[in-house]
Protein backbone atom coordinates (compact mmCIF):
# COMPACT_ATOMS: atom_id res chain seq x y z
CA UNK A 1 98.24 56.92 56.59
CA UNK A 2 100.46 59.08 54.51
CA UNK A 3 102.52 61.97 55.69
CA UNK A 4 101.93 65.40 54.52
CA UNK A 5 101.43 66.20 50.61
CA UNK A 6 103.59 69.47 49.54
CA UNK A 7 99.85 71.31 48.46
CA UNK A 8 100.07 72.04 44.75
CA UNK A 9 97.74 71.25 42.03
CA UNK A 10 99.22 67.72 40.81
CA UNK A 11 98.69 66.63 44.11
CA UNK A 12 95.47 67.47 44.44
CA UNK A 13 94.75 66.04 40.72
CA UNK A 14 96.29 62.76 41.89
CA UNK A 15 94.47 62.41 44.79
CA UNK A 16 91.04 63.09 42.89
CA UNK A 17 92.17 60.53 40.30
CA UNK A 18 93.70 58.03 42.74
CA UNK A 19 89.51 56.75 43.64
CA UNK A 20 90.85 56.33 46.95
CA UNK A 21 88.33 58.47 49.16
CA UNK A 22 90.49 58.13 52.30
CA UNK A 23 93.96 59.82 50.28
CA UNK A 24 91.35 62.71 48.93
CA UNK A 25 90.05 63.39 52.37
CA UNK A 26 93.51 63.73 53.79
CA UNK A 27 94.79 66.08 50.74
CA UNK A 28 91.52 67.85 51.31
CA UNK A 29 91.85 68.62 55.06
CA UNK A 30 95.26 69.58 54.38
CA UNK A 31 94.34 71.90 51.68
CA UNK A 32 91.64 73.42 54.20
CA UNK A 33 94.51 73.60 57.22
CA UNK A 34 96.63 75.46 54.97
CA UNK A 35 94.42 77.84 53.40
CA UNK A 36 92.88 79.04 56.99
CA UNK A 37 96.64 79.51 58.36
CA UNK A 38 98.23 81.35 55.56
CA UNK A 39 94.58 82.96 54.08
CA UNK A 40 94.16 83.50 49.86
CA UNK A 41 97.27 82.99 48.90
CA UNK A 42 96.36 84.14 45.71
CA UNK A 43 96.05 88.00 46.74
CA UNK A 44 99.13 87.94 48.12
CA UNK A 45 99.92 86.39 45.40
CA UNK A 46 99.58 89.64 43.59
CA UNK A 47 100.83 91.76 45.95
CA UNK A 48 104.43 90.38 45.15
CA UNK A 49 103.51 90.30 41.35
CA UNK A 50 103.34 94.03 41.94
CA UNK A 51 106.33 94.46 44.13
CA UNK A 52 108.46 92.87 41.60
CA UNK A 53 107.31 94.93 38.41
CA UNK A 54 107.76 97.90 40.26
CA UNK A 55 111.46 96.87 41.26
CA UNK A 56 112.05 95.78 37.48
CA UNK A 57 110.96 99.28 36.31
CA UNK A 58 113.94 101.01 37.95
């Protein structure tokens, strides 16, 4: 068993192109563990996007 993948898209890609179902599982649990303790990322995500333009306009 391998220890934890840092959860970013090339390591998902590598996983899905590695044909080892046992590597994707893991990367896909992991995936699923992160995104239920830290929620869509991706809105938040946003939120900074915004934060940031609105400290570069001053």
């Amino acid at each position: 068993m391998q220890g934890p993948v840092i959860l970013y898209g090339v390591a998902m890609q590598q996983a899905a192109a590695s044909g080892d179902i046992s590597r994707m599982k893991e990367v896909c649990r992991q995936a699923e563990d992160y995104l239920e303790k830290v929620g869509d990322i991706s809105a938040a995500l946003q939120v900074l996007k915004v934060e940031i333009a609105k400290l570069e306009k001053k």
